[in-house]
PDB file of N, CA and C in Angstrom:
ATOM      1  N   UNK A   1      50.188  53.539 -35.235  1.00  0.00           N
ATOM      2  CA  UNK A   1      50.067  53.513 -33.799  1.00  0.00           C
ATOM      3  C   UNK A   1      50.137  54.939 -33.307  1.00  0.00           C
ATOM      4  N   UNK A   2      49.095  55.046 -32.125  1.00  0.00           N
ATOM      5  CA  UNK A   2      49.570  56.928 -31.462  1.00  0.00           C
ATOM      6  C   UNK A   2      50.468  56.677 -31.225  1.00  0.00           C
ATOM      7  N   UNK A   3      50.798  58.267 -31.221  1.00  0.00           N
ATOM      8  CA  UNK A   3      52.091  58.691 -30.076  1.00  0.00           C
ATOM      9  C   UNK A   3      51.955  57.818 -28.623  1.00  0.00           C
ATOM     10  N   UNK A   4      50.395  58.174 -27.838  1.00  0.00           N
ATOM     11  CA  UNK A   4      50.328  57.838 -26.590  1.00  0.00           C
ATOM     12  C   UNK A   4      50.666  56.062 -26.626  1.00  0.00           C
ATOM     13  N   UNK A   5      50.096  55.397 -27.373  1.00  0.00           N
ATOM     14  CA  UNK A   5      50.692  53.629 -27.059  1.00  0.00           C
ATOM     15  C   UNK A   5      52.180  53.734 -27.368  1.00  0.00           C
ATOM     16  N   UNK A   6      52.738  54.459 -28.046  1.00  0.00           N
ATOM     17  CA  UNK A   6      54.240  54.366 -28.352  1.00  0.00           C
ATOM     18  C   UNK A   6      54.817  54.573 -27.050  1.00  0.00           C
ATOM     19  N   UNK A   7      54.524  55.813 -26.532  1.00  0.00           N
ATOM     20  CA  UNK A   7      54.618  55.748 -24.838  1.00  0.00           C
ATOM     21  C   UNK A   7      54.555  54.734 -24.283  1.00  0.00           C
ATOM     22  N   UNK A   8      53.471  54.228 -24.210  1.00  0.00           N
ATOM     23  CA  UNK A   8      53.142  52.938 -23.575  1.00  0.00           C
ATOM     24  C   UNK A   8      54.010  52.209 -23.497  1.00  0.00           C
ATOM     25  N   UNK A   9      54.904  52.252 -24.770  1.00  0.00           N
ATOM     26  CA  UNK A   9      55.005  50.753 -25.230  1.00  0.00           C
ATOM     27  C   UNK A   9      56.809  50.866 -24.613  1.00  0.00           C
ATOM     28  N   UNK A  10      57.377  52.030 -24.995  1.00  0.00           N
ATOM     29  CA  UNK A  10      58.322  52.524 -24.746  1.00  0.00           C
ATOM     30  C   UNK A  10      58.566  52.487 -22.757  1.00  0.00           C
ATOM     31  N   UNK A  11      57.647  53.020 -21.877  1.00  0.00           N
ATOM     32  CA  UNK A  11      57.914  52.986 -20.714  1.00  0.00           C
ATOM     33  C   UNK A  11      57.442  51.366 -20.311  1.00  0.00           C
ATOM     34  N   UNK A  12      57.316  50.668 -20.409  1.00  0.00           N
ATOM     35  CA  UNK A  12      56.896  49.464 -19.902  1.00  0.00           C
ATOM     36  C   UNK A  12      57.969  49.002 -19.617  1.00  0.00           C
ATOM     37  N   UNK A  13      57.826  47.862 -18.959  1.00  0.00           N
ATOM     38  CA  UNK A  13      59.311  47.298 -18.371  1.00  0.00           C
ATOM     39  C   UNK A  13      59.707  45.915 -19.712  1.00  0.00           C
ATOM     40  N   UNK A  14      61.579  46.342 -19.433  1.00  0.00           N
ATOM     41  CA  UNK A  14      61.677  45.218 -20.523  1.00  0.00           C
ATOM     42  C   UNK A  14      61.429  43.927 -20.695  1.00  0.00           C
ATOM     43  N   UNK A  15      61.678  42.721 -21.643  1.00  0.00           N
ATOM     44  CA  UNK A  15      61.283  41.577 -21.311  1.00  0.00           C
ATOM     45  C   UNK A  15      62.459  40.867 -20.543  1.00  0.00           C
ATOM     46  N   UNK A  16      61.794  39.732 -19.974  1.00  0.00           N
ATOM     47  CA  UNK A  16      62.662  39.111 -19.190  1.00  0.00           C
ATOM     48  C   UNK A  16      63.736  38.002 -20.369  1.00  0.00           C
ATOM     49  N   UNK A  17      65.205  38.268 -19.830  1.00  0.00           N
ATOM     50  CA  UNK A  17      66.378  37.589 -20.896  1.00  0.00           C
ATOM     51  C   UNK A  17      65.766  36.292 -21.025  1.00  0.00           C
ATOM     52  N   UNK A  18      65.273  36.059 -20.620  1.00  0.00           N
ATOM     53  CA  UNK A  18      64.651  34.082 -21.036  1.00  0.00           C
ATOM     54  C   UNK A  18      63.471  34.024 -21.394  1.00  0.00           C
ATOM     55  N   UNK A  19      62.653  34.941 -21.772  1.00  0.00           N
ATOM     56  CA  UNK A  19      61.280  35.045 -21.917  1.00  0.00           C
ATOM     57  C   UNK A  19      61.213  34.975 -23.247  1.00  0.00           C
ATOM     58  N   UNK A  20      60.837  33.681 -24.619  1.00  0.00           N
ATOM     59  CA  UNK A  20      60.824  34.011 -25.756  1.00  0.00           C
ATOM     60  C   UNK A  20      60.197  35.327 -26.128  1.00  0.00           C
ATOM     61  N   UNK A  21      60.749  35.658 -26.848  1.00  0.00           N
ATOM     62  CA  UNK A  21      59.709  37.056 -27.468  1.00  0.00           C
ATOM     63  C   UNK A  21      58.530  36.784 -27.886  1.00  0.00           C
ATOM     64  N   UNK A  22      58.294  35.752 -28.460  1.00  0.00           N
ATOM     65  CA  UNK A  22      56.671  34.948 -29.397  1.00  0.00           C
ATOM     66  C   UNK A  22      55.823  34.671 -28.047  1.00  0.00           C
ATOM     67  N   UNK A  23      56.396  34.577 -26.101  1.00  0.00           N
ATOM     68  CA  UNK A  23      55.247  34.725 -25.467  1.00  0.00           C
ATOM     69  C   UNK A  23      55.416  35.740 -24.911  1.00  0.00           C
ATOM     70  N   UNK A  24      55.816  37.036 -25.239  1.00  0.00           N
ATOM     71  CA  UNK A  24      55.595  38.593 -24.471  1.00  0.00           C
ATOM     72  C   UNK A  24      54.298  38.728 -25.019  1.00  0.00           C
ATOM     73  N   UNK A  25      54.157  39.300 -23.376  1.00  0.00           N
ATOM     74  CA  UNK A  25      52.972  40.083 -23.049  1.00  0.00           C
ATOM     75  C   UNK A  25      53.080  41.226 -22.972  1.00  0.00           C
ATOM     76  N   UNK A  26      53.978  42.093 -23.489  1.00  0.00           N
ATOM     77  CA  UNK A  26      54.402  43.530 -23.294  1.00  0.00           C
ATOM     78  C   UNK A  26      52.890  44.380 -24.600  1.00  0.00           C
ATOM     79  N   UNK A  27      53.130  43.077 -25.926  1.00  0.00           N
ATOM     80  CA  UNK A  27      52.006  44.067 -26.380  1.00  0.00           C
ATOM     81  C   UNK A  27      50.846  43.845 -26.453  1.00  0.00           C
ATOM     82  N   UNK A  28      50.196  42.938 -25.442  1.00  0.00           N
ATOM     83  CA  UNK A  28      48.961  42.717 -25.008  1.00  0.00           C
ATOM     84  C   UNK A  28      48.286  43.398 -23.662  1.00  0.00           C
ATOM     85  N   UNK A  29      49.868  44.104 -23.276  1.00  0.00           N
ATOM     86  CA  UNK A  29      49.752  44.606 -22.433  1.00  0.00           C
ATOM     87  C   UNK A  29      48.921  45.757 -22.238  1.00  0.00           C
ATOM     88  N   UNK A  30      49.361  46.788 -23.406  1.00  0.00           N
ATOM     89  CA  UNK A  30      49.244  47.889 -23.668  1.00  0.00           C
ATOM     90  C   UNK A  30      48.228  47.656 -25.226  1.00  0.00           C
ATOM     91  N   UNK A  31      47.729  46.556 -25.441  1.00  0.00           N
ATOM     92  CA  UNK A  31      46.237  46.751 -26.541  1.00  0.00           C
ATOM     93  C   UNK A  31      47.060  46.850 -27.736  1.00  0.00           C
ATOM     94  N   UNK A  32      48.005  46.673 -28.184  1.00  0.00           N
ATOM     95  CA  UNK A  32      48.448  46.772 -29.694  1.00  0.00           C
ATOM     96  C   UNK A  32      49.041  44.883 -30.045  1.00  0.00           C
ATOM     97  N   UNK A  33      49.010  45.341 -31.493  1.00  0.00           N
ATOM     98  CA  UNK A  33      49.497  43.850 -31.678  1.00  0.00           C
ATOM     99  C   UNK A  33      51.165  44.115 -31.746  1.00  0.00           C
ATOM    100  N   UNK A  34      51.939  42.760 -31.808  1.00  0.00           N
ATOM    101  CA  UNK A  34      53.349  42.431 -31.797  1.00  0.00           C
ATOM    102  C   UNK A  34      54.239  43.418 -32.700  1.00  0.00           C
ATOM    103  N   UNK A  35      53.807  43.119 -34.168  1.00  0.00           N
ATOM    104  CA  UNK A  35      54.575  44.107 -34.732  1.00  0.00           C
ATOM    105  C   UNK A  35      54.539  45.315 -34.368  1.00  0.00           C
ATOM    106  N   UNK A  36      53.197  46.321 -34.283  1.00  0.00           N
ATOM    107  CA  UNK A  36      53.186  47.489 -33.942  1.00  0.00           C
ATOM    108  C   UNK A  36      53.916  47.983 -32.969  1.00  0.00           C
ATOM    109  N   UNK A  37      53.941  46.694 -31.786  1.00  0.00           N
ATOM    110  CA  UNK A  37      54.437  47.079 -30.592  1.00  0.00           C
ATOM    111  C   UNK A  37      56.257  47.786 -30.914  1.00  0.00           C
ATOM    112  N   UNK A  38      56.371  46.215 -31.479  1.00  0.00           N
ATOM    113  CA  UNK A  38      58.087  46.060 -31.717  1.00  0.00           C
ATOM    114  C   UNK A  38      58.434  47.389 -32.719  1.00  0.00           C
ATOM    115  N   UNK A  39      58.021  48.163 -33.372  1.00  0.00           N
ATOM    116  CA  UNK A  39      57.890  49.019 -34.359  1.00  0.00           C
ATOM    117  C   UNK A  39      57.850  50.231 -33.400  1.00  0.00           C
ATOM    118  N   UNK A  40      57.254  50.409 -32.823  1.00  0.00           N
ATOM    119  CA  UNK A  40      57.140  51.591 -32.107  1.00  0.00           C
ATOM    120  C   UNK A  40      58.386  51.515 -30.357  1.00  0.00           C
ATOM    121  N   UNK A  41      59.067  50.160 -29.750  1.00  0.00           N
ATOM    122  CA  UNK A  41      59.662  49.908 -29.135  1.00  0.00           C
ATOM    123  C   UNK A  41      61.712  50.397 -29.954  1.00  0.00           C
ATOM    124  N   UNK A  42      61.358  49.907 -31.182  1.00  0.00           N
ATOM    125  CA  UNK A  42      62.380  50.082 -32.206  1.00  0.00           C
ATOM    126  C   UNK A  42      62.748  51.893 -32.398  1.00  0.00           C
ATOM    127  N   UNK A  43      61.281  52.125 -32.724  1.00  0.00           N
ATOM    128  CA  UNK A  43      61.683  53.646 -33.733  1.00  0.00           C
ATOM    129  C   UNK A  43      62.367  54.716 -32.048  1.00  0.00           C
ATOM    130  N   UNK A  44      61.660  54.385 -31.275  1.00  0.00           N
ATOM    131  CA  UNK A  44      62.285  54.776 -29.848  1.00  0.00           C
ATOM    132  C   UNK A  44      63.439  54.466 -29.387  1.00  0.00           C
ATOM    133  N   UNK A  45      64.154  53.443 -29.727  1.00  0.00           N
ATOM    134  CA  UNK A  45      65.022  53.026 -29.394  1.00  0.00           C
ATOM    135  C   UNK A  45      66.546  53.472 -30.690  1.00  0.00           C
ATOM    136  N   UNK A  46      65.910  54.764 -31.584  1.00  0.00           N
ATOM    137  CA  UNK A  46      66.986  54.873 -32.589  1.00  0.00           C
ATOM    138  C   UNK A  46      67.266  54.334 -33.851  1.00  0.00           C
ATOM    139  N   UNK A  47      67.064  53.144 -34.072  1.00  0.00           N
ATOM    140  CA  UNK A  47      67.314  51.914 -35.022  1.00  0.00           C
ATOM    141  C   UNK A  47      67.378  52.364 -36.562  1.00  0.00           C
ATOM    142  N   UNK A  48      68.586  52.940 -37.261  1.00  0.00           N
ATOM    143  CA  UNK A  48      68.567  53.507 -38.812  1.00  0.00           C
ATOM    144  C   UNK A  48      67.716  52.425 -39.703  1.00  0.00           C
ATOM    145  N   UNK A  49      67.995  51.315 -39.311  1.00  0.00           N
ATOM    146  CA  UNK A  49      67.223  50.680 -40.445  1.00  0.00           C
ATOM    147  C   UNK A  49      66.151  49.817 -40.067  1.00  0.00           C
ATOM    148  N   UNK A  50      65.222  50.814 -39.271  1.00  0.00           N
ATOM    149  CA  UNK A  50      63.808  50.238 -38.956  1.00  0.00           C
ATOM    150  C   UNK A  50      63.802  49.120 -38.008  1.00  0.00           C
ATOM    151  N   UNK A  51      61.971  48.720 -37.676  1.00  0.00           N
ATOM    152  CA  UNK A  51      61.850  47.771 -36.559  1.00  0.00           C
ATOM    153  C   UNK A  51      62.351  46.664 -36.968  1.00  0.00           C
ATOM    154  N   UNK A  52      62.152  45.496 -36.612  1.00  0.00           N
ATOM    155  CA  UNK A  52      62.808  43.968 -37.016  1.00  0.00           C
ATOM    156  C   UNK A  52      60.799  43.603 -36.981  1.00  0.00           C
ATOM    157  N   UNK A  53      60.528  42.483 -37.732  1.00  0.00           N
ATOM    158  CA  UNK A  53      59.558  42.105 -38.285  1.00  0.00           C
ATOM    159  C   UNK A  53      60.058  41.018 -36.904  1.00  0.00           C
ATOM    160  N   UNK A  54      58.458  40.602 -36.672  1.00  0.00           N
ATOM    161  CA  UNK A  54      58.526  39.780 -35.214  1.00  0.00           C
ATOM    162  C   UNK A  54      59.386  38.445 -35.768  1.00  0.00           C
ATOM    163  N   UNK A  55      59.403  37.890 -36.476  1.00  0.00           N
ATOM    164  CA  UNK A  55      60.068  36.848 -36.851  1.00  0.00           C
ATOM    165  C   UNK A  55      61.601  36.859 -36.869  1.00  0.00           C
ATOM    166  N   UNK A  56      62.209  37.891 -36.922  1.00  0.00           N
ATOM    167  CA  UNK A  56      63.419  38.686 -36.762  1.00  0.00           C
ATOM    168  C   UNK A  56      63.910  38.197 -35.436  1.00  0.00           C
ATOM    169  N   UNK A  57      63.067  39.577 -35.153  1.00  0.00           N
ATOM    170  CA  UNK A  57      63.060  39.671 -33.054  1.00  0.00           C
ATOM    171  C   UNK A  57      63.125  38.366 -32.575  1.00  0.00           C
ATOM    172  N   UNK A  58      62.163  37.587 -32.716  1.00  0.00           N
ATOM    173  CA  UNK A  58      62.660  36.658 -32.096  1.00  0.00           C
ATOM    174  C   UNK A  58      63.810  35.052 -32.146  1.00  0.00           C
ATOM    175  N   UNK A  59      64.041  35.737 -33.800  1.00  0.00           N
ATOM    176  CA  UNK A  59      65.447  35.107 -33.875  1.00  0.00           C
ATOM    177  C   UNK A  59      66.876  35.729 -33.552  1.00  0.00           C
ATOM    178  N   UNK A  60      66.940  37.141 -33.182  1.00  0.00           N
ATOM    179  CA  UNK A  60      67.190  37.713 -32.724  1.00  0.00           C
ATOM    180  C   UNK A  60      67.647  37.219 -31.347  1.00  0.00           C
ATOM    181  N   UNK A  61      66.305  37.428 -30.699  1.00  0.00           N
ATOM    182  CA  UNK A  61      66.532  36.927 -28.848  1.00  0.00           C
ATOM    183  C   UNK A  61      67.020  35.357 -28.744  1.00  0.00           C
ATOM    184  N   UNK A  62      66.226  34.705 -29.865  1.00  0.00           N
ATOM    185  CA  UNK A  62      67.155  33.035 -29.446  1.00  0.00           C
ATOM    186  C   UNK A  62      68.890  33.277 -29.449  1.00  0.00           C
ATOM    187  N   UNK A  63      69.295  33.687 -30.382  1.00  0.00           N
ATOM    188  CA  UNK A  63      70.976  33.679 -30.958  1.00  0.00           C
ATOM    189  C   UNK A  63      71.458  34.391 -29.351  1.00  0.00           C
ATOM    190  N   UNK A  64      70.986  35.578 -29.129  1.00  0.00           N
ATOM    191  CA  UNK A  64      71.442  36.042 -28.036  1.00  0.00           C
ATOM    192  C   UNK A  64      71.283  35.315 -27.032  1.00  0.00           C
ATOM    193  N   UNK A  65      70.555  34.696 -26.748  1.00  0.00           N
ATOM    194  CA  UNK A  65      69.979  33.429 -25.270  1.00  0.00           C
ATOM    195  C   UNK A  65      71.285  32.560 -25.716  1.00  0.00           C
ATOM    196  N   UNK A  66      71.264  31.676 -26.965  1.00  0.00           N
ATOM    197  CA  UNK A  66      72.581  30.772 -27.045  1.00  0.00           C
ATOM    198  C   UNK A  66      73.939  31.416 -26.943  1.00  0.00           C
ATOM    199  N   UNK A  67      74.264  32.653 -26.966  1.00  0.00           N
ATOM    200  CA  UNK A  67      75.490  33.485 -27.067  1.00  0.00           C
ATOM    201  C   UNK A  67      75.782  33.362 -25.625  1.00  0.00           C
ATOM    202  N   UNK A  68      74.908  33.763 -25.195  1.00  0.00           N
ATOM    203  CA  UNK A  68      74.906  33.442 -23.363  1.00  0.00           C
ATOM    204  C   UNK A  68      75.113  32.309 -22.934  1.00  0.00           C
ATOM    205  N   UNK A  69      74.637  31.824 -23.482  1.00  0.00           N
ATOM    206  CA  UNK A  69      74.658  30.305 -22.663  1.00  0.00           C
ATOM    207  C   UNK A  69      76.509  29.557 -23.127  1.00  0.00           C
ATOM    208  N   UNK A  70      76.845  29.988 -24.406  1.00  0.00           N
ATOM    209  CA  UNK A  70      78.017  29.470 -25.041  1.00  0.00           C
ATOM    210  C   UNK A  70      79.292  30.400 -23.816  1.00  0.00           C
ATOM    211  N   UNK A  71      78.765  31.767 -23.891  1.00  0.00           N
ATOM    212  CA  UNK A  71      79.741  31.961 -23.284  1.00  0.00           C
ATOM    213  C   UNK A  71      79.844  31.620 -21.447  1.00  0.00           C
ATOM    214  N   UNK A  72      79.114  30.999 -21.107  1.00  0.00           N
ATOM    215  CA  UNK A  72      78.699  30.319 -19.565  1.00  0.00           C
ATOM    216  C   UNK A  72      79.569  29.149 -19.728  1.00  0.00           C
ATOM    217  N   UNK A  73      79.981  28.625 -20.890  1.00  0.00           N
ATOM    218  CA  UNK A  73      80.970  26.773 -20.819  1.00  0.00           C
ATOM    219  C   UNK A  73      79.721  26.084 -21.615  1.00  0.00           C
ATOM    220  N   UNK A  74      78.457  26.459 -21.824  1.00  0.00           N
ATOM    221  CA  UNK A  74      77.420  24.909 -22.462  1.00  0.00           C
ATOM    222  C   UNK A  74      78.041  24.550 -23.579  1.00  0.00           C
ATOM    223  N   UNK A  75      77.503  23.529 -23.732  1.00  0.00           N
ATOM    224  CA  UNK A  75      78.202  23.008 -24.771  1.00  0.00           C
ATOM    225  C   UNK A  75      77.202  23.483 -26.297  1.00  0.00           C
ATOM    226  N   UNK A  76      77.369  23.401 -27.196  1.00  0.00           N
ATOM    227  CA  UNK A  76      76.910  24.066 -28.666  1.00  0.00           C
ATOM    228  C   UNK A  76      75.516  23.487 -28.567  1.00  0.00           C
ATOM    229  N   UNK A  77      75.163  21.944 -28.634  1.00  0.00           N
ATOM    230  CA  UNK A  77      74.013  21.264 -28.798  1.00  0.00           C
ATOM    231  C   UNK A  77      72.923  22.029 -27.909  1.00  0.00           C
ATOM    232  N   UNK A  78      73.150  21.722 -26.676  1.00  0.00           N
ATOM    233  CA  UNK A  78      72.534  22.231 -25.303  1.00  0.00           C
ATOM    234  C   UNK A  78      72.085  23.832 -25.211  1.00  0.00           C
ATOM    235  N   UNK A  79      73.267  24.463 -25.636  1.00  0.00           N
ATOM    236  CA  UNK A  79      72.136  25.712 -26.173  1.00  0.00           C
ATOM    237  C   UNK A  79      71.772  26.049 -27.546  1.00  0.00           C
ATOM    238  N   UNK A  80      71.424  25.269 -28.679  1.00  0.00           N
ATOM    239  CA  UNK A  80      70.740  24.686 -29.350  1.00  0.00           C
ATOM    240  C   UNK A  80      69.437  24.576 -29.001  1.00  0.00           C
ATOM    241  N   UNK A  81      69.381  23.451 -28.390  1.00  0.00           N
ATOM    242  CA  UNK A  81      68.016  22.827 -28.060  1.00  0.00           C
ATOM    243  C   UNK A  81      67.471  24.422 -26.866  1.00  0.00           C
ATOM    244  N   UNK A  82      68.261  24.489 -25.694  1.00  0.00           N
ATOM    245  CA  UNK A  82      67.625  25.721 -25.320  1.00  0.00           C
ATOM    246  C   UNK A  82      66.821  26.941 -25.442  1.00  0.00           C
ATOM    247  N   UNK A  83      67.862  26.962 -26.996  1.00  0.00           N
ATOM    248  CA  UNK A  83      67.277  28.391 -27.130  1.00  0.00           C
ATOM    249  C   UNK A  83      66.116  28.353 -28.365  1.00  0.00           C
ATOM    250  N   UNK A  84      65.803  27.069 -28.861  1.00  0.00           N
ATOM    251  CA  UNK A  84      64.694  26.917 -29.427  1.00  0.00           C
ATOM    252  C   UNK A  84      65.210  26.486 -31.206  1.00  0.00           C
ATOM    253  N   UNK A  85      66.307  26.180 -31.370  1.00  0.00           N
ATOM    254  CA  UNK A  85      66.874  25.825 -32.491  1.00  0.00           C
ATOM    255  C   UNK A  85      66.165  24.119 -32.615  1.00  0.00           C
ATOM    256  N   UNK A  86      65.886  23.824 -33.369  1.00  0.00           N
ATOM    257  CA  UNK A  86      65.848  22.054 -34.022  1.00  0.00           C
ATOM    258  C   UNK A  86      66.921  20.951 -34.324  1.00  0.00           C
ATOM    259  N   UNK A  87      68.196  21.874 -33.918  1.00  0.00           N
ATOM    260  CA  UNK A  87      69.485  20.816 -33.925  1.00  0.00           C
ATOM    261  C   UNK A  87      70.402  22.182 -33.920  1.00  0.00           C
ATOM    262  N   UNK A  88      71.785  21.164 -33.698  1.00  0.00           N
ATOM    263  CA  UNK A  88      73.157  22.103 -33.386  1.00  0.00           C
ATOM    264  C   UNK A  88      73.495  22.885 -34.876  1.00  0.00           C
ATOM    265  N   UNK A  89      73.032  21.819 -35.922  1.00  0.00           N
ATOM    266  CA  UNK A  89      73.065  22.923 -37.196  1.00  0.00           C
ATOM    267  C   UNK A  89      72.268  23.951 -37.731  1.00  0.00           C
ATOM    268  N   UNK A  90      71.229  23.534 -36.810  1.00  0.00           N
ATOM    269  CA  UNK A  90      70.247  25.099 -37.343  1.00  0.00           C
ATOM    270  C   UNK A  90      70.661  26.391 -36.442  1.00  0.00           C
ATOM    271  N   UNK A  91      71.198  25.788 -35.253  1.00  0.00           N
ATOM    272  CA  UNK A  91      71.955  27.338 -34.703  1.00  0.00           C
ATOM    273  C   UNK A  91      73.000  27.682 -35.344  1.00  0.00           C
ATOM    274  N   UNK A  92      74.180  26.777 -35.949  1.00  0.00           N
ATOM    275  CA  UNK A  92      75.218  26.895 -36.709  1.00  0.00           C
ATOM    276  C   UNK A  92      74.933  28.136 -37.612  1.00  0.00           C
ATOM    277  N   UNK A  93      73.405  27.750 -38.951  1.00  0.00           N
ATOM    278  CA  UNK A  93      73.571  28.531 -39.405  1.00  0.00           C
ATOM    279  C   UNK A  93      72.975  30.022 -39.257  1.00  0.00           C
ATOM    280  N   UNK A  94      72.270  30.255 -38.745  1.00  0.00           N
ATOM    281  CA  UNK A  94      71.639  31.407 -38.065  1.00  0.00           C
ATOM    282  C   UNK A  94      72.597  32.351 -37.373  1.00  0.00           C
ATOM    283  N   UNK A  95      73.849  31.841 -36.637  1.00  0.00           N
ATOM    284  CA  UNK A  95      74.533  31.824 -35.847  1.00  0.00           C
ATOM    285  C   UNK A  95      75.678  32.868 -36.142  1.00  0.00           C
ATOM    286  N   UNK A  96      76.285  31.801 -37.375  1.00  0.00           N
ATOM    287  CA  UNK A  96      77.146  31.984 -38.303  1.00  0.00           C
ATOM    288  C   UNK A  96      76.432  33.387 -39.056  1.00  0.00           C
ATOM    289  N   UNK A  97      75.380  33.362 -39.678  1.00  0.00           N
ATOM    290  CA  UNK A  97      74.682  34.791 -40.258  1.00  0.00           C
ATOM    291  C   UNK A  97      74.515  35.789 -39.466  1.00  0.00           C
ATOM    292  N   UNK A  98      74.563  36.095 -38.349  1.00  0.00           N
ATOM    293  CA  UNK A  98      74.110  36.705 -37.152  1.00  0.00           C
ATOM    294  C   UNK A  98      75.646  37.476 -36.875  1.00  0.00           C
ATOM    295  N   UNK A  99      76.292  36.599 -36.375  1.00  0.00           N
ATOM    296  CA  UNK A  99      77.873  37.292 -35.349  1.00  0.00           C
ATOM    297  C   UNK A  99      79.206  37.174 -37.024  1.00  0.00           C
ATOM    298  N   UNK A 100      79.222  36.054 -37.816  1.00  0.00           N
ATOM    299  CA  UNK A 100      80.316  35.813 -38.438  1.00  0.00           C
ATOM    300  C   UNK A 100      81.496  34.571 -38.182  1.00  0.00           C
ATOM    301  N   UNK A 101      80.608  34.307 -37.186  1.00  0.00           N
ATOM    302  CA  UNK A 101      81.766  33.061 -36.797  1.00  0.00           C
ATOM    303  C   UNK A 101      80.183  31.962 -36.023  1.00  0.00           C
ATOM    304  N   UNK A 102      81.015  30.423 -36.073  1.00  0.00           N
ATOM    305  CA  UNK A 102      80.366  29.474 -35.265  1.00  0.00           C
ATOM    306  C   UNK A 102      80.575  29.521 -34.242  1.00  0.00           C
ATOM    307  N   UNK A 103      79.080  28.408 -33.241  1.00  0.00           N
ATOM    308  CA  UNK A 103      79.159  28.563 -31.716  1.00  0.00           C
ATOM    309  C   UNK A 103      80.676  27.933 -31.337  1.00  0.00           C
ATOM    310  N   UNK A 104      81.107  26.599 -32.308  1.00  0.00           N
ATOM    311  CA  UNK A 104      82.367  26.374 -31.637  1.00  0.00           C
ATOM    312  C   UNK A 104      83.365  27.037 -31.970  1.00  0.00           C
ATOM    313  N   UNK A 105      83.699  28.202 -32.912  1.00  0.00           N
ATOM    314  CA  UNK A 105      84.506  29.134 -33.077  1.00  0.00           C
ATOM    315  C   UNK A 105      84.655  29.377 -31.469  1.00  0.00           C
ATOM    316  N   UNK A 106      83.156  30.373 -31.261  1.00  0.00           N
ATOM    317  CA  UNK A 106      82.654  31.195 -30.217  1.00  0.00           C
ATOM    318  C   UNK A 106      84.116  30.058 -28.783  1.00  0.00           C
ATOM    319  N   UNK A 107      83.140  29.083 -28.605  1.00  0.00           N
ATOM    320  CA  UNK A 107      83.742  28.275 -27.715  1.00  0.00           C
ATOM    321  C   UNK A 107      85.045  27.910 -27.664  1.00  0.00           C
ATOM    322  N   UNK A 108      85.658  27.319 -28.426  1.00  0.00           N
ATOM    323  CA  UNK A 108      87.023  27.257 -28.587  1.00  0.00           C
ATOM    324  C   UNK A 108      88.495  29.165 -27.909  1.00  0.00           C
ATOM    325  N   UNK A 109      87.314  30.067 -28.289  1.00  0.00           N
ATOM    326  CA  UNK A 109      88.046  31.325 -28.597  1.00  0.00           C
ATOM    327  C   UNK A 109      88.177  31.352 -26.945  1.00  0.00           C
ATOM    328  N   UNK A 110      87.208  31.260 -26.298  1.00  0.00           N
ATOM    329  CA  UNK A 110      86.364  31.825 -24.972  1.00  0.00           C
ATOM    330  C   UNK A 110      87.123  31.098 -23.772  1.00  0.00           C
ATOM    331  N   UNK A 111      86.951  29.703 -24.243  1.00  0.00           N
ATOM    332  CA  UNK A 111      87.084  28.365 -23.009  1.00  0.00           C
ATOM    333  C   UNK A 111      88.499  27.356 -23.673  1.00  0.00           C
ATOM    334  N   UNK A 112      88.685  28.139 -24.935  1.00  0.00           N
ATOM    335  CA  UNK A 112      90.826  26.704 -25.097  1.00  0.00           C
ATOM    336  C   UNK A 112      90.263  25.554 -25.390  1.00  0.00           C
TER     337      UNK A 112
END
């Protein structure tokens, strides 16, 4: 990718917190595809151990959407299904790989 789309890609505005990453338009915006985008959004942003491969990123942004939502009072399932998981155990384990602890760890710690 140029320098100049790295620009691009770098001054654009961020995505919106509820906006899956798999429908940004940030790098259709600016004419590059997803990875490149996220690759050149990354190397700008510092990151020692490189961009996140789009499949990443946007498991990435789900865990964080349910982190939010857990720490709001929802209940585990509900941001589950929200944030694009297939059941309360597929966020479990993603979850669990991600932070180190479960959403009802999370919940229990937060809300008693």
């Amino acid at each position: 990718m140029s320098g100049a789309t790295a620009v691009k890609v770098a001054a654009s505005p961020p995505l919106p917190r509820d906006e899956p990453a798999y429908q940004s338009r940030k790098p259709t915006a600016v004419g590059t595809q997803a990875y490149h985008a996220s690759a050149a959004s990354d190397a700008g942003e510092g990151q020692a151990s490189g961009p996140l491969p789009p499949h990443a990123y946007r498991l990435q942004r789900q865990l964080q959407k349910a982190h939010r939502q857990l720490l709001a009072g929802e209940a585990a399932v509900q941001a589950a299904l929200a944030c694009g998981c297939a059941d309360q155990s597929h966020l479990n384990r993603h979850f669990n790989r991600a932070y180190g602890y479960t959403p009802g760890r999370l919940a229990r710690a937060v809300h008693g």
